[in-house]
PDB file of N, CA and C in Angstrom:
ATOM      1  N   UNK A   1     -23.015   0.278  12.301  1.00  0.00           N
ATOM      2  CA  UNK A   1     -23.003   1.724  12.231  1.00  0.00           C
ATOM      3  C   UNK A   1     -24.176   2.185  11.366  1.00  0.00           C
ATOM      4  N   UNK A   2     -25.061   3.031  11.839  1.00  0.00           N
ATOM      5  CA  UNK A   2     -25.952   4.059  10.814  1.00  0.00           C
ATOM      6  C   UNK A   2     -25.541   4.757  10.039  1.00  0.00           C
ATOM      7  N   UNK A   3     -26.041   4.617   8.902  1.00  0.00           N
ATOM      8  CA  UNK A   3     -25.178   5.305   7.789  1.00  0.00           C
ATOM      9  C   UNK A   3     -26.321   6.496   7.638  1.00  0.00           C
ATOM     10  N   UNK A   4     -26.316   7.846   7.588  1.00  0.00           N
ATOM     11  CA  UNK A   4     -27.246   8.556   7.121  1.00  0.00           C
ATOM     12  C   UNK A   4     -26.929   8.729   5.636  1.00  0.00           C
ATOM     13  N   UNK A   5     -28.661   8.816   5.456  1.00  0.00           N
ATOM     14  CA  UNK A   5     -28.240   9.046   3.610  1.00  0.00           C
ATOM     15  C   UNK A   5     -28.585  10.618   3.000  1.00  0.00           C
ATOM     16  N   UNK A   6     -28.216  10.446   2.186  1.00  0.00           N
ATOM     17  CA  UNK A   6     -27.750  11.469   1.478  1.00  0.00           C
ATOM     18  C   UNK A   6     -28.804  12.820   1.408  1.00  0.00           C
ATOM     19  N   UNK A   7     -30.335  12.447   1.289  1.00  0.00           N
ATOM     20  CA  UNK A   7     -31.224  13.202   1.490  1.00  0.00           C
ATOM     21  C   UNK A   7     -31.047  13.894   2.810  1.00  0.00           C
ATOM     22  N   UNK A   8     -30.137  13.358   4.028  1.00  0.00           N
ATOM     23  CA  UNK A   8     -30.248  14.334   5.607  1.00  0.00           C
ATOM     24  C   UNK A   8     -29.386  15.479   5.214  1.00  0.00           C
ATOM     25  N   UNK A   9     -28.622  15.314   4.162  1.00  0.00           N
ATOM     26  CA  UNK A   9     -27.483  16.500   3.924  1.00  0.00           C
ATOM     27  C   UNK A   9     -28.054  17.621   2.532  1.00  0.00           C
ATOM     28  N   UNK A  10     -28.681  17.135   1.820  1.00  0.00           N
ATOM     29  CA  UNK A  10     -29.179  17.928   0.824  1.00  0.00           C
ATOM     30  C   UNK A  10     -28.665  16.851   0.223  1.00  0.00           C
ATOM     31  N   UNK A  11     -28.433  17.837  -1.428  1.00  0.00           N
ATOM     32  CA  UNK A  11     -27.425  17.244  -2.764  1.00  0.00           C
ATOM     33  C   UNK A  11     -26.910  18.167  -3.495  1.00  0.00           C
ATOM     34  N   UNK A  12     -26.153  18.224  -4.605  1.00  0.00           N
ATOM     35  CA  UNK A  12     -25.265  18.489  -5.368  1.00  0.00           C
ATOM     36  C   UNK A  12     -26.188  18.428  -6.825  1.00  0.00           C
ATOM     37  N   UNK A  13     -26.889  19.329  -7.271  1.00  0.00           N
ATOM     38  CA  UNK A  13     -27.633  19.256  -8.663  1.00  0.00           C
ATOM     39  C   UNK A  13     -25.952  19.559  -9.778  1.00  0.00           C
ATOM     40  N   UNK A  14     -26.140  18.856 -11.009  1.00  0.00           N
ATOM     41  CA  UNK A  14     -25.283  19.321 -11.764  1.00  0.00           C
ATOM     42  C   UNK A  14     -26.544  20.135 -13.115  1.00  0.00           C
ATOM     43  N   UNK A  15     -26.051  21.335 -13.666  1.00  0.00           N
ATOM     44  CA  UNK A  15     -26.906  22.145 -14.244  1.00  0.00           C
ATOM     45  C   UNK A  15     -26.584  21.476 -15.711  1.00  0.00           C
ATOM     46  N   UNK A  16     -25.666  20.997 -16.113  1.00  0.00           N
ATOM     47  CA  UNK A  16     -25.132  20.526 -17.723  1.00  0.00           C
ATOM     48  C   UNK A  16     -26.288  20.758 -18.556  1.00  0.00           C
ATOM     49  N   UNK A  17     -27.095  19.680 -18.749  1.00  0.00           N
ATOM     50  CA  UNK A  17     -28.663  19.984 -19.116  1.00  0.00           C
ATOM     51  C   UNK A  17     -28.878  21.260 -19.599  1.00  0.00           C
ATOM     52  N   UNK A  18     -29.015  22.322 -18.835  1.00  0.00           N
ATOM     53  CA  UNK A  18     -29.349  24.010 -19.112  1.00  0.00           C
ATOM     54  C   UNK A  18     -28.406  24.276 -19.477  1.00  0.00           C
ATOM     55  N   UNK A  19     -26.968  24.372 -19.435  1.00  0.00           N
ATOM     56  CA  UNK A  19     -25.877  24.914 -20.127  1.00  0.00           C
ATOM     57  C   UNK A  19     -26.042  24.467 -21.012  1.00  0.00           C
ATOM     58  N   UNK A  20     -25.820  22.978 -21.899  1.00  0.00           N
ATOM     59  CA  UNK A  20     -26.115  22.797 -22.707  1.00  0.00           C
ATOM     60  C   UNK A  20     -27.151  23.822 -23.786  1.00  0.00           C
ATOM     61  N   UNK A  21     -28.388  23.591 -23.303  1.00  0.00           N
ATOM     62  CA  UNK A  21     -29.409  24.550 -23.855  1.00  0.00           C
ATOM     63  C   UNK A  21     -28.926  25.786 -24.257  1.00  0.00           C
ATOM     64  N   UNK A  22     -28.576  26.390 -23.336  1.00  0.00           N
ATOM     65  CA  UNK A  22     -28.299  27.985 -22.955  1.00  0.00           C
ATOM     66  C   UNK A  22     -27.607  27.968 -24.370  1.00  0.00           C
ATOM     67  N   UNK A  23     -25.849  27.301 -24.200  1.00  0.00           N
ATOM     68  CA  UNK A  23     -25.011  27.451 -25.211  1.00  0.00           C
ATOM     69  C   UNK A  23     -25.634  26.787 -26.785  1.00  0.00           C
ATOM     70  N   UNK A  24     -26.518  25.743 -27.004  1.00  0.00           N
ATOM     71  CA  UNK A  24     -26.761  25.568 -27.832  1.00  0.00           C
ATOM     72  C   UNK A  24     -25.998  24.657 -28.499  1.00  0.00           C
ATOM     73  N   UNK A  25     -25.566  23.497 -27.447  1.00  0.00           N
ATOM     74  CA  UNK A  25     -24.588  22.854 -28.091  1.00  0.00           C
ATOM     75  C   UNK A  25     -25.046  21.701 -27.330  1.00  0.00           C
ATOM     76  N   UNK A  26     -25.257  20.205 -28.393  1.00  0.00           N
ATOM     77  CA  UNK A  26     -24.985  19.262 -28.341  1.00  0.00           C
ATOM     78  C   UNK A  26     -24.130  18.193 -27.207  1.00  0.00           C
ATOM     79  N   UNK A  27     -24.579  17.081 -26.698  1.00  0.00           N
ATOM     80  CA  UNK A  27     -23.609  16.329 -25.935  1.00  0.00           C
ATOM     81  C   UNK A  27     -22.759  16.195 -26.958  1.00  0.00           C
ATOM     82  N   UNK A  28     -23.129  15.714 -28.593  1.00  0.00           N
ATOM     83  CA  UNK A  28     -21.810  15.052 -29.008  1.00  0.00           C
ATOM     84  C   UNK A  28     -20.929  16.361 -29.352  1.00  0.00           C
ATOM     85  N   UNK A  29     -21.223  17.265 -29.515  1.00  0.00           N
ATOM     86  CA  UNK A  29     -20.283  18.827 -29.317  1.00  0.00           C
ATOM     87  C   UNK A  29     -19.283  18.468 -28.129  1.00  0.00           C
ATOM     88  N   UNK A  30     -20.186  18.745 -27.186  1.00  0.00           N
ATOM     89  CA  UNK A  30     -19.287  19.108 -25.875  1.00  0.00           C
ATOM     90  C   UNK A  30     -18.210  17.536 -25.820  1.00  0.00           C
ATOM     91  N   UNK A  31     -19.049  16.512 -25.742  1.00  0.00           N
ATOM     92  CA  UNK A  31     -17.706  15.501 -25.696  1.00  0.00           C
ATOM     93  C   UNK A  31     -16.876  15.875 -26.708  1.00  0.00           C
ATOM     94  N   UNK A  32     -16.758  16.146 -28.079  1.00  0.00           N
ATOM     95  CA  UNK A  32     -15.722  16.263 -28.924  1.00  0.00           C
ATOM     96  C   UNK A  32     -14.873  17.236 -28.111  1.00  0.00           C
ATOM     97  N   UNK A  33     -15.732  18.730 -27.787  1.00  0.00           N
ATOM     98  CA  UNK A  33     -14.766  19.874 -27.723  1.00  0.00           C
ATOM     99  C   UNK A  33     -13.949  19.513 -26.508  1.00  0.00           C
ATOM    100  N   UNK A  34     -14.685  19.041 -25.038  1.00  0.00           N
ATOM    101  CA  UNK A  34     -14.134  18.606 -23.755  1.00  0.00           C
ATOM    102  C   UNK A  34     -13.361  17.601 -23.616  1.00  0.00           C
ATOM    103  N   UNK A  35     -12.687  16.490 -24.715  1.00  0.00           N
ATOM    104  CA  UNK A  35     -12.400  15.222 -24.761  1.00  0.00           C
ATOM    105  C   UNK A  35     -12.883  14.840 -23.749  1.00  0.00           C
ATOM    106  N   UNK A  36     -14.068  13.898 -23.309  1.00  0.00           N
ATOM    107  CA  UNK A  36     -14.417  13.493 -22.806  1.00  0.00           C
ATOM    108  C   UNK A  36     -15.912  12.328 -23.584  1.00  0.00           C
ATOM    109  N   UNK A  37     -15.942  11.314 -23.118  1.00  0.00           N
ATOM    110  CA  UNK A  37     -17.033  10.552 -23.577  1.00  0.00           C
ATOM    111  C   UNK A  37     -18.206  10.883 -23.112  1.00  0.00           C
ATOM    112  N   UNK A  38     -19.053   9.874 -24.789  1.00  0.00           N
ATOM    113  CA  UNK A  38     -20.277  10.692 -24.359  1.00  0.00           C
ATOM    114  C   UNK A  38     -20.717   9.857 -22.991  1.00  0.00           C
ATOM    115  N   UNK A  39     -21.033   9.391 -22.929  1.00  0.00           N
ATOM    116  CA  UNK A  39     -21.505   8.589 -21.547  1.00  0.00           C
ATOM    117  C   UNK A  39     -21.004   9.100 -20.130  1.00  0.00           C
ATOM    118  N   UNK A  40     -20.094   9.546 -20.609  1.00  0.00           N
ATOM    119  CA  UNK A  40     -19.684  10.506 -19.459  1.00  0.00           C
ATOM    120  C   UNK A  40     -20.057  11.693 -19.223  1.00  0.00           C
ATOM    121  N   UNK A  41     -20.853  12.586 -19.985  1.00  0.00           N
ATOM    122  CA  UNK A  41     -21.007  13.861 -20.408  1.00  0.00           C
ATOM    123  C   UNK A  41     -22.653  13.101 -20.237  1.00  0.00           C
ATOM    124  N   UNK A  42     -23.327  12.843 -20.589  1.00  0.00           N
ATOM    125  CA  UNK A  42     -24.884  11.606 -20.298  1.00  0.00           C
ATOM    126  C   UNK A  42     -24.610  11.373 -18.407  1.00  0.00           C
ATOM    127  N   UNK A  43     -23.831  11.129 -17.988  1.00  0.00           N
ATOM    128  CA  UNK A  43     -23.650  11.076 -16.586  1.00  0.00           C
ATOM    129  C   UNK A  43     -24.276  12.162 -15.697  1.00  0.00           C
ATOM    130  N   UNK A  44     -23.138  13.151 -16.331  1.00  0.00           N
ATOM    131  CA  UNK A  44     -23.381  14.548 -15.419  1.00  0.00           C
ATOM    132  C   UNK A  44     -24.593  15.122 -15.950  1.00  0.00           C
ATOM    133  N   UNK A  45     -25.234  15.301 -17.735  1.00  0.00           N
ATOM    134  CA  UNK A  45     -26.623  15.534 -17.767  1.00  0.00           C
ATOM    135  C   UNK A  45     -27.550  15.489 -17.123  1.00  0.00           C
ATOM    136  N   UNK A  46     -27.436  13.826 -16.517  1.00  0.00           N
ATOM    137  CA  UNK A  46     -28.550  12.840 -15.598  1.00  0.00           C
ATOM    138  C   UNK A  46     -27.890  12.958 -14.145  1.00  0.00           C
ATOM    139  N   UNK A  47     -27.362  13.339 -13.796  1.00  0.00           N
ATOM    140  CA  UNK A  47     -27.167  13.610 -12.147  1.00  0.00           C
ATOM    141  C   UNK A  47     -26.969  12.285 -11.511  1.00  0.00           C
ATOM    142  N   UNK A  48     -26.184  11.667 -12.731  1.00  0.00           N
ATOM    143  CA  UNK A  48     -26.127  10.411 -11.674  1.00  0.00           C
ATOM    144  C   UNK A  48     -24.338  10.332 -11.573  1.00  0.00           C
ATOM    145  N   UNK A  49     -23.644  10.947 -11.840  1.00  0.00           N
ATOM    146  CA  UNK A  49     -22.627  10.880 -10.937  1.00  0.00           C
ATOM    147  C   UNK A  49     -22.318  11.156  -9.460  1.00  0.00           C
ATOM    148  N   UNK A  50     -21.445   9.932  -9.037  1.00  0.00           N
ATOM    149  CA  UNK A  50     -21.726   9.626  -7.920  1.00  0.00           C
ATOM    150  C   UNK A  50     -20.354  10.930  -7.338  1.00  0.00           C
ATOM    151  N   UNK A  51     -19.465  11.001  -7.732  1.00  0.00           N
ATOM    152  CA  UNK A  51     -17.958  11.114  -6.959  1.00  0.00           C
ATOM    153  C   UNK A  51     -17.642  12.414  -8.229  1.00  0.00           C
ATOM    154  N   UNK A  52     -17.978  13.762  -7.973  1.00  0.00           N
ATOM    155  CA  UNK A  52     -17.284  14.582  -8.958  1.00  0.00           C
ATOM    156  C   UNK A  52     -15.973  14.807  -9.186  1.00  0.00           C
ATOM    157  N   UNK A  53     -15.219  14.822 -10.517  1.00  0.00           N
ATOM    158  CA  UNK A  53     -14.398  15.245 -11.007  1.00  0.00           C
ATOM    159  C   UNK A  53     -13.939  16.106 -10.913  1.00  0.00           C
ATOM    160  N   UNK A  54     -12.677  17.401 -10.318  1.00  0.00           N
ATOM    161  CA  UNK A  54     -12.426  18.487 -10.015  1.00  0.00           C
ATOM    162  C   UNK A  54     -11.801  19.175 -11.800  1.00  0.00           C
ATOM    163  N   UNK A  55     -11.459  17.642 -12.155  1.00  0.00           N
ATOM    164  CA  UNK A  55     -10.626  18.069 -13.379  1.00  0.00           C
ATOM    165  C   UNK A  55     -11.731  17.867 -14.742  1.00  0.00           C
ATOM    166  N   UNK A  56     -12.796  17.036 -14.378  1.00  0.00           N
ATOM    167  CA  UNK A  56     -13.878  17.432 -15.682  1.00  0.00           C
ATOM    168  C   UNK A  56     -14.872  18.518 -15.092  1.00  0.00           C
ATOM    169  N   UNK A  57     -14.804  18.925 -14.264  1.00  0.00           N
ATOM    170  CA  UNK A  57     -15.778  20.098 -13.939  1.00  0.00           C
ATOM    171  C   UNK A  57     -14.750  21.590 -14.513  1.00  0.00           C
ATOM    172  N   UNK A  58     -13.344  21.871 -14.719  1.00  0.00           N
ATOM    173  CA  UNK A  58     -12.965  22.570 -14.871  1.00  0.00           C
ATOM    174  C   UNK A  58     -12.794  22.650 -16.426  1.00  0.00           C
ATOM    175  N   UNK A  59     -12.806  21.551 -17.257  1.00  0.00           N
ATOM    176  CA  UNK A  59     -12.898  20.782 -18.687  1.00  0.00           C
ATOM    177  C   UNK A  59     -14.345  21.846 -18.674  1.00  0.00           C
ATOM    178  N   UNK A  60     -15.241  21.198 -18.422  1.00  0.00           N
ATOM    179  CA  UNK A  60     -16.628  21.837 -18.522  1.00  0.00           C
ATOM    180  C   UNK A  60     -17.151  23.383 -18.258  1.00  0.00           C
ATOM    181  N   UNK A  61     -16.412  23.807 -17.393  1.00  0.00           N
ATOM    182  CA  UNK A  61     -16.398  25.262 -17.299  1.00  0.00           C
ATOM    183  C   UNK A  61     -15.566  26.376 -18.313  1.00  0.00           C
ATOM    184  N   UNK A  62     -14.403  25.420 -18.618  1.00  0.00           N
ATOM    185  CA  UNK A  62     -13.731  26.073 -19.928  1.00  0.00           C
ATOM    186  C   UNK A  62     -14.370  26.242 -20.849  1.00  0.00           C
ATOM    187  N   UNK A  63     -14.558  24.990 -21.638  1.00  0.00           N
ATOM    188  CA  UNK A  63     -15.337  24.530 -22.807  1.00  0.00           C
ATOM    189  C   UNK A  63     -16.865  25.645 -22.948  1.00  0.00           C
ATOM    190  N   UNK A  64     -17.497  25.168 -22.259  1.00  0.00           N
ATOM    191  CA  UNK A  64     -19.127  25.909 -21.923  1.00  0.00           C
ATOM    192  C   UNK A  64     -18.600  27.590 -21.065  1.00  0.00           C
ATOM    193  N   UNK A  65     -17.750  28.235 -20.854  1.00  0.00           N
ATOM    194  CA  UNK A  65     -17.143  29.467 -20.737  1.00  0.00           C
ATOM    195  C   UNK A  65     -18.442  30.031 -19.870  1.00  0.00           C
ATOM    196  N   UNK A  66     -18.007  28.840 -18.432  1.00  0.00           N
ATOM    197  CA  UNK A  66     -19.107  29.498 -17.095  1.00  0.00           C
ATOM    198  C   UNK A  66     -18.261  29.270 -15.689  1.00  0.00           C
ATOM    199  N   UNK A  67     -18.610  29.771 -15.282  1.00  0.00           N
ATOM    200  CA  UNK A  67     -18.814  29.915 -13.602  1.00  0.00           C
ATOM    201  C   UNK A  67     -18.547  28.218 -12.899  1.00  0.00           C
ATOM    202  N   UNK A  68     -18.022  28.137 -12.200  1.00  0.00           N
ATOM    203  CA  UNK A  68     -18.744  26.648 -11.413  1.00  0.00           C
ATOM    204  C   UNK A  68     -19.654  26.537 -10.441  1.00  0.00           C
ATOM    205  N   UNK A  69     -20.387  28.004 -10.117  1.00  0.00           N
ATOM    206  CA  UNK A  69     -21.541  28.165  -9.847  1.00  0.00           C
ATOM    207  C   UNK A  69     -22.802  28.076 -10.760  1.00  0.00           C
ATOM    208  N   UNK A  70     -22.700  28.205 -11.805  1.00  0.00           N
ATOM    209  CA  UNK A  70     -23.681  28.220 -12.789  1.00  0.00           C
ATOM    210  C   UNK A  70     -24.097  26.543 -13.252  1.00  0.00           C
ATOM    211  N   UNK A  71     -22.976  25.938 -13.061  1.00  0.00           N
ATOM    212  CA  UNK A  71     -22.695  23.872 -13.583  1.00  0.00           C
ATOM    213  C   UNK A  71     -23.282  23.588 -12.485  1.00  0.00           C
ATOM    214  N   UNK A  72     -23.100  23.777 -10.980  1.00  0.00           N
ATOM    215  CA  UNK A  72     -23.136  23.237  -9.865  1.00  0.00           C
ATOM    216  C   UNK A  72     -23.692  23.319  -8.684  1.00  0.00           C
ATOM    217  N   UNK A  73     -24.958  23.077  -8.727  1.00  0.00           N
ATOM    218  CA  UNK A  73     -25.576  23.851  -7.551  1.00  0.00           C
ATOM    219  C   UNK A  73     -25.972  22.911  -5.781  1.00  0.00           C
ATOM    220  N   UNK A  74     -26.039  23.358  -4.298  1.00  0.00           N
ATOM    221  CA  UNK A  74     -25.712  22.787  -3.321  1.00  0.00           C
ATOM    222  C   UNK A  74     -27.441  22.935  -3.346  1.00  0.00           C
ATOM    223  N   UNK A  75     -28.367  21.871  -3.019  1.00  0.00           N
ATOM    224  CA  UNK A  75     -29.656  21.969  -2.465  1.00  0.00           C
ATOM    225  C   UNK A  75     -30.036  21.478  -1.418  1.00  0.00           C
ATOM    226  N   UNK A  76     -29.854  22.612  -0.165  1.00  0.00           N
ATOM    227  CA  UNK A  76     -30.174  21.831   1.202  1.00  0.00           C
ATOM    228  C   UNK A  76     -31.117  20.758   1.284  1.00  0.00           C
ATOM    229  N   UNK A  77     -31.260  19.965   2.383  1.00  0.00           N
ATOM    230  CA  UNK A  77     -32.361  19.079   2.429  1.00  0.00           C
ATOM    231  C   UNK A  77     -33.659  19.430   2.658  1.00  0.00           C
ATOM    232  N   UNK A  78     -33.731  20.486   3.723  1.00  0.00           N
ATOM    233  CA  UNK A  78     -34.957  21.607   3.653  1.00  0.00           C
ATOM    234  C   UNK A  78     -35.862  21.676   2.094  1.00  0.00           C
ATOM    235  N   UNK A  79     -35.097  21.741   1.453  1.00  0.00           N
ATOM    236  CA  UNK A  79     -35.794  22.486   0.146  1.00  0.00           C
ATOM    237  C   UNK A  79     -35.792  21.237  -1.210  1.00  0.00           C
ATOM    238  N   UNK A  80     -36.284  20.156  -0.248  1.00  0.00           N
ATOM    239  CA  UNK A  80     -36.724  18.679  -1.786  1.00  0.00           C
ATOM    240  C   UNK A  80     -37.399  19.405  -2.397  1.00  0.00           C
TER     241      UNK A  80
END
């Protein structure tokens, strides 16, 4: 079977990085305030999570007091 990859569909940017900034707060902040590890919170920074969390994306939207449009953005493949 052909597997198409992931570039034919777009991707899934996670914004953490700029929230971070924006709010002015630290990974080791947000892991304390989000219980969540840092390496895990280093994950979603770096866009290398593979399989999102419905329940740390809502952790993260509490905590950082945003949108899950603002954390999460869809980038067609059109637009590398």
């Amino acid at each position: 079977m052909n597997m198409k990859l992931n570039e034919d569909y777009g991707k899934i940017e996670i914004k953490l990085n700029e929230l971070l900034v924006k709010n002015g707060m630290s990974k080791n902040k947000l892991s304390h305030k989000a219980e969540m590890s840092w390496s895990q919170i280093d994950s979603y920074c770096n866009n290398t999570v593979t399989r999102l969390d419905t329940y740390v994306l809502c952790k993260l939207c509490t905590v950082l007091e945003c949108k899950i449009e603002d954390l999460i953005e869809f980038v067609p493949a059109n637009e590398k």
